[in-house]
PDB file of N, CA and C in Angstrom:
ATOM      1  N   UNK A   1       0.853  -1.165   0.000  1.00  0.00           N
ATOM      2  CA  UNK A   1       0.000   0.000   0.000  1.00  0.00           C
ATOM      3  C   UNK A   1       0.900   1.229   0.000  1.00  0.00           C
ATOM      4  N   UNK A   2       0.222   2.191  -0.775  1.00  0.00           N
ATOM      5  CA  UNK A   2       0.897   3.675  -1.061  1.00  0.00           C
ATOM      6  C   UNK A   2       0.558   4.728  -0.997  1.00  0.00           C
ATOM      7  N   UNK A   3       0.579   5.783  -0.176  1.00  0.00           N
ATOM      8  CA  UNK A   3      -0.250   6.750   0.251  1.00  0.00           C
ATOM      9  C   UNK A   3       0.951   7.815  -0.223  1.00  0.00           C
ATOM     10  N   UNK A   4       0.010   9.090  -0.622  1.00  0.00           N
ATOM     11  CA  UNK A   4       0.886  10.262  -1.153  1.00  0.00           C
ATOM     12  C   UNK A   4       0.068  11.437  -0.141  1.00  0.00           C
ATOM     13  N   UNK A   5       1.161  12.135   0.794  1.00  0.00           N
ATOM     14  CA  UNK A   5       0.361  13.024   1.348  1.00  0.00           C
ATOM     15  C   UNK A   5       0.959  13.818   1.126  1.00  0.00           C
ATOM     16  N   UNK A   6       0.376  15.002   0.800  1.00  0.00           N
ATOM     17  CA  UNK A   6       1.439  16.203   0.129  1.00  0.00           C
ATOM     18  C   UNK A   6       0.252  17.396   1.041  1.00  0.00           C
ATOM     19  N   UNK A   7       0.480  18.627   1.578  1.00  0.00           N
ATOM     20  CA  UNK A   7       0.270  19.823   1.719  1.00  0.00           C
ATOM     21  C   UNK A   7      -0.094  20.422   3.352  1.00  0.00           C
ATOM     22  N   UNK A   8       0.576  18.770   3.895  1.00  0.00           N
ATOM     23  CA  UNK A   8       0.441  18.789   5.274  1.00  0.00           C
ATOM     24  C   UNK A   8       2.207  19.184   6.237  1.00  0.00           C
ATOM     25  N   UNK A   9       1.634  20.174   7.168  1.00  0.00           N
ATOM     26  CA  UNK A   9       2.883  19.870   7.904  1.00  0.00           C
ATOM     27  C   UNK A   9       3.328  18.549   8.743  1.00  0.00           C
ATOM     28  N   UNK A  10       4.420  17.965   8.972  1.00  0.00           N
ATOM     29  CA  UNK A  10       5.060  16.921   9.419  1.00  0.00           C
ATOM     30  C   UNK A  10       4.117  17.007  10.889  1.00  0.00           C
ATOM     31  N   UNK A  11       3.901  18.091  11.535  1.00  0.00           N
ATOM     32  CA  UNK A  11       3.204  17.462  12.898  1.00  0.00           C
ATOM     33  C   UNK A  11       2.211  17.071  12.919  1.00  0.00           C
ATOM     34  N   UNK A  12       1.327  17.524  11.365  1.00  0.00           N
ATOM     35  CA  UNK A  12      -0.026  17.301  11.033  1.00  0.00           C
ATOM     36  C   UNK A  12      -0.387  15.871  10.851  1.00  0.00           C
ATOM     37  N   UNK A  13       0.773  15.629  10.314  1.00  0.00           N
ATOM     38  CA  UNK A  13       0.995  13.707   9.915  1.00  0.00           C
ATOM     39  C   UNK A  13       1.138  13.246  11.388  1.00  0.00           C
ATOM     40  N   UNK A  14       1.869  13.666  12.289  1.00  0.00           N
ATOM     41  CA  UNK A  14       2.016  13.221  13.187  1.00  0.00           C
ATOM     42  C   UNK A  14       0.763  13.165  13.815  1.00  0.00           C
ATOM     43  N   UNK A  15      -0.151  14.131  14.042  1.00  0.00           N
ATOM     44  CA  UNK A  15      -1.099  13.744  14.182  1.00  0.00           C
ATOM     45  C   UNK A  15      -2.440  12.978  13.939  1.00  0.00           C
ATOM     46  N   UNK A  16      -2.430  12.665  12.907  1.00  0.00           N
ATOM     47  CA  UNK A  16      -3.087  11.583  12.177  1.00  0.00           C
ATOM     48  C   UNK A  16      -2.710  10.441  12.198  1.00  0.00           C
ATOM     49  N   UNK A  17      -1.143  10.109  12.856  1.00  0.00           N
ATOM     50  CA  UNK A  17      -1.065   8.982  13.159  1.00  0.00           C
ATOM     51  C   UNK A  17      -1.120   8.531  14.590  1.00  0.00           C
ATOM     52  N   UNK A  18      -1.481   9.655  15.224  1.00  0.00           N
ATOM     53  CA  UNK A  18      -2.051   9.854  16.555  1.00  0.00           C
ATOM     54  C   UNK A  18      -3.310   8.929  16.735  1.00  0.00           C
ATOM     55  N   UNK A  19      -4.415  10.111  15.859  1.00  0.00           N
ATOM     56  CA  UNK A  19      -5.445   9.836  15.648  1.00  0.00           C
ATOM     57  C   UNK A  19      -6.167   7.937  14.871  1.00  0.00           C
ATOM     58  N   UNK A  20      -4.960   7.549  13.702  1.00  0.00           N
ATOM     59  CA  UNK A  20      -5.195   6.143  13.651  1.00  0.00           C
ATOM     60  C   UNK A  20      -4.964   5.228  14.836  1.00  0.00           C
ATOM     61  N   UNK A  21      -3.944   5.379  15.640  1.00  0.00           N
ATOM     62  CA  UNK A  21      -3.912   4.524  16.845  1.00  0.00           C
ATOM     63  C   UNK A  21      -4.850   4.570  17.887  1.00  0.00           C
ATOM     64  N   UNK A  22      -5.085   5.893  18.062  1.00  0.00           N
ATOM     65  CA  UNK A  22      -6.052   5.404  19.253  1.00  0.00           C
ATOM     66  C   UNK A  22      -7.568   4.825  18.545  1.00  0.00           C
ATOM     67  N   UNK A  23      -8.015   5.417  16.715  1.00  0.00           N
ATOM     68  CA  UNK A  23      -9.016   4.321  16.293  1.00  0.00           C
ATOM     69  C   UNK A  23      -8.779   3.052  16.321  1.00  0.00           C
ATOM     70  N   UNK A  24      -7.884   2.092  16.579  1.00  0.00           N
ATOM     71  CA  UNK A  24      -7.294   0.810  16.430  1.00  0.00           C
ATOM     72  C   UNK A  24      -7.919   0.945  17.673  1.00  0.00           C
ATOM     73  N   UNK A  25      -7.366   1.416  18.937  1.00  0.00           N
ATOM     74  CA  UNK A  25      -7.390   0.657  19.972  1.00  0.00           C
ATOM     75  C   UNK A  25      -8.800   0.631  20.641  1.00  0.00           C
ATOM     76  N   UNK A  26      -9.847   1.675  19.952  1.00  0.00           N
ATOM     77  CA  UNK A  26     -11.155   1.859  20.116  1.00  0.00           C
ATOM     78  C   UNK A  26     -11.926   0.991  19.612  1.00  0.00           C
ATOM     79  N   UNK A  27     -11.616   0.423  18.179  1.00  0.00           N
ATOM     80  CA  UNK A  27     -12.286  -0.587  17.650  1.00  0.00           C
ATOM     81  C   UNK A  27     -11.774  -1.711  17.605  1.00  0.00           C
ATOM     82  N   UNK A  28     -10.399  -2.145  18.288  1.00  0.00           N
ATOM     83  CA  UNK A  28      -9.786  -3.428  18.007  1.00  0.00           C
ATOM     84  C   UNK A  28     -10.579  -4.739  18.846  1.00  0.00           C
ATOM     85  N   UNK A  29     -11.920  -4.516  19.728  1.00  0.00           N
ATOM     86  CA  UNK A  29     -12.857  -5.237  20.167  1.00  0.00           C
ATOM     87  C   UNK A  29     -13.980  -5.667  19.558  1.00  0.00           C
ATOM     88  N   UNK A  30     -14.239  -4.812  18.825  1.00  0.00           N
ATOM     89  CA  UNK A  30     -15.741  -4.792  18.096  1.00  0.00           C
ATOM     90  C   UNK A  30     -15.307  -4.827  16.637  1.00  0.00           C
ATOM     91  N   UNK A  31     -14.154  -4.556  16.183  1.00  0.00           N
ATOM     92  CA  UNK A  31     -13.955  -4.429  14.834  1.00  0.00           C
ATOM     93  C   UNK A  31     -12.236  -4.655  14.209  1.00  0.00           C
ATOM     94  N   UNK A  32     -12.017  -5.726  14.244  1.00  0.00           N
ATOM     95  CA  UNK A  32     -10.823  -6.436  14.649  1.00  0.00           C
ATOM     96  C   UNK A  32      -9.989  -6.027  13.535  1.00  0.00           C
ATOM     97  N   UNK A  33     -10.516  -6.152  12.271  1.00  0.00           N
ATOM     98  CA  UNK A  33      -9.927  -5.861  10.906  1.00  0.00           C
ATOM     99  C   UNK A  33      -9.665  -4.678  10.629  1.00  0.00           C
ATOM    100  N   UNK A  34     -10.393  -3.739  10.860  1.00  0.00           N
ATOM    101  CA  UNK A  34     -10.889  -2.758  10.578  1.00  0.00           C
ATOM    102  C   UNK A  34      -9.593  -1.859  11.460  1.00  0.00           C
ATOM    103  N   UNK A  35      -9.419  -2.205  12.700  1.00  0.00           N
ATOM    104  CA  UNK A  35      -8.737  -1.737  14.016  1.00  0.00           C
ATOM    105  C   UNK A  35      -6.934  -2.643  13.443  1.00  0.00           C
ATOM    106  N   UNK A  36      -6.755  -3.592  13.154  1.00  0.00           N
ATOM    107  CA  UNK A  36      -5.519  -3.834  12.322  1.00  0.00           C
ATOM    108  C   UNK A  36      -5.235  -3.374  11.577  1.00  0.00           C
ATOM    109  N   UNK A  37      -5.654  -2.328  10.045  1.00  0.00           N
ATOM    110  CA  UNK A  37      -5.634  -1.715   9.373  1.00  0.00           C
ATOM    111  C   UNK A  37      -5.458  -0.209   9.522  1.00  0.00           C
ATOM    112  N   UNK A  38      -6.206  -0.107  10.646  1.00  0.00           N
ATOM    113  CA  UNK A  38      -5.453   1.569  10.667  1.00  0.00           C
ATOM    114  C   UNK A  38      -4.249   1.312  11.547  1.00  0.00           C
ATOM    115  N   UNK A  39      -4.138   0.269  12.507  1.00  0.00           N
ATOM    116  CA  UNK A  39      -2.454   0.319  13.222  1.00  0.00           C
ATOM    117  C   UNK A  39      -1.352   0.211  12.332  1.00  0.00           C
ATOM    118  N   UNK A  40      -1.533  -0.536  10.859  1.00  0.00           N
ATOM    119  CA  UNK A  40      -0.707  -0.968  10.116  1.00  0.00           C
ATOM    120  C   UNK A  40      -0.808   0.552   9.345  1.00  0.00           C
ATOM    121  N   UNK A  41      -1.511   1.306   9.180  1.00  0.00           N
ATOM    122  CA  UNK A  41      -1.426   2.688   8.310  1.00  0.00           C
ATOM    123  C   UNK A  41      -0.687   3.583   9.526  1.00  0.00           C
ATOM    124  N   UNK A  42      -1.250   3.458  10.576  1.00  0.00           N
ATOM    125  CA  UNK A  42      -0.203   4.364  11.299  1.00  0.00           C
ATOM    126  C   UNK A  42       1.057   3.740  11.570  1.00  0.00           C
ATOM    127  N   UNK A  43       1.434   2.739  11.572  1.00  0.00           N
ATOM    128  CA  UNK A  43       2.757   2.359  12.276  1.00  0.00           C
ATOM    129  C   UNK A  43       3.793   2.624  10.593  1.00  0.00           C
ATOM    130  N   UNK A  44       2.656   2.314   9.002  1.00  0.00           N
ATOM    131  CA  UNK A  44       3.712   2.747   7.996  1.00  0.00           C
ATOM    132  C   UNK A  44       3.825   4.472   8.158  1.00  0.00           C
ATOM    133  N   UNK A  45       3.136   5.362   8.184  1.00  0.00           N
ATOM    134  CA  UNK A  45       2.900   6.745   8.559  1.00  0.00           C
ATOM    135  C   UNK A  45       3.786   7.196   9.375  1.00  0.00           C
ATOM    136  N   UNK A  46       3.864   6.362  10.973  1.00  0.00           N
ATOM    137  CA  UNK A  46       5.360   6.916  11.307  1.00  0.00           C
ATOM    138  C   UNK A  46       6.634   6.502  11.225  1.00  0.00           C
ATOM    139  N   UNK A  47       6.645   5.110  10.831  1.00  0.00           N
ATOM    140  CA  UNK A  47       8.093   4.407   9.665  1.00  0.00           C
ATOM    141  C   UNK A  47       8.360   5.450   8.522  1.00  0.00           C
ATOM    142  N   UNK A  48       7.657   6.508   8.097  1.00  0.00           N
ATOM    143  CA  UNK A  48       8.080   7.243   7.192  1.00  0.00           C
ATOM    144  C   UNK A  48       8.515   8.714   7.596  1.00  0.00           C
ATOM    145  N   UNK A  49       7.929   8.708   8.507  1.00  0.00           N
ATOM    146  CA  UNK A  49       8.024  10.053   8.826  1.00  0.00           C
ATOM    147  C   UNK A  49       9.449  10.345   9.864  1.00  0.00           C
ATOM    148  N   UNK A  50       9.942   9.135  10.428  1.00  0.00           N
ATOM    149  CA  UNK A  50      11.417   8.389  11.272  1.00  0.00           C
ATOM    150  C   UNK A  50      12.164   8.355  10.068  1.00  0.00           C
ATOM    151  N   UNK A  51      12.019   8.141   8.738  1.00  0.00           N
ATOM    152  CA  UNK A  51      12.734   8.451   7.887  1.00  0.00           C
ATOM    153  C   UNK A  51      13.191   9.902   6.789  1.00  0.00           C
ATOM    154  N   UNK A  52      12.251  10.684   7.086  1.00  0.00           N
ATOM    155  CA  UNK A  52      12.713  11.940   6.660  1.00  0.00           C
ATOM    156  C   UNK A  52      13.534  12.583   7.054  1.00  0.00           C
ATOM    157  N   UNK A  53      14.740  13.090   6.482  1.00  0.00           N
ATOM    158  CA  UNK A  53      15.850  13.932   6.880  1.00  0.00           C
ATOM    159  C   UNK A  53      15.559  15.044   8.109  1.00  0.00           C
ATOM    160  N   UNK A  54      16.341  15.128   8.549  1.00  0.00           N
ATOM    161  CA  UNK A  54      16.090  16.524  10.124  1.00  0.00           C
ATOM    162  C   UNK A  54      15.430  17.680   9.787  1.00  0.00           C
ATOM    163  N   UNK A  55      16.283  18.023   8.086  1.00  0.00           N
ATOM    164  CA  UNK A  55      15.644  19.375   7.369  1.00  0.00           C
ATOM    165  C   UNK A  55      14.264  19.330   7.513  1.00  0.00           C
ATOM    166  N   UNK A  56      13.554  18.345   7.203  1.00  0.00           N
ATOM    167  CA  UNK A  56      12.380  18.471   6.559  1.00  0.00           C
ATOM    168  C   UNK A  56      11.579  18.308   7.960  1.00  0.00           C
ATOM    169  N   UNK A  57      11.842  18.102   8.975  1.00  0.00           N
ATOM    170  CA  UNK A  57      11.367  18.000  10.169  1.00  0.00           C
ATOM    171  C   UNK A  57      10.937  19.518  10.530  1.00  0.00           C
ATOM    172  N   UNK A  58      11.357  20.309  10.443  1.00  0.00           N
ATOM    173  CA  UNK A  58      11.411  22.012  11.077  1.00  0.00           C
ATOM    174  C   UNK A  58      10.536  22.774   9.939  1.00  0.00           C
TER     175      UNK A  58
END
């Protein structure tokens, strides 16, 4: 899977991968798949974002 996010600041991402984890951990009872899928979008979301140069951090 390949996601292109372009026009966001880096904390903005950060926050959205905020926001996918705690949906995982809200629905990972009632909605098991559903709640694996956004942990796996946030955990690639901040595997990418641990990879952007320092520059692009600020």
């Amino acid at each position: 899977m390949a996601a292109t996010v372009r026009g966001l600041a880096v904390e903005e991402i950060a926050e959205i991968v905020e926001c996918l984890l705690l949906g995982a951990a809200s629905a990972e009872q009632h909605a098991p798949l559903p709640a694996d899928r956004r942990g796996a979008l946030a955990d690639a979301l901040g595997d990418a974002l641990d990879d952007l140069p320092a520059r692009a951090l600020r």
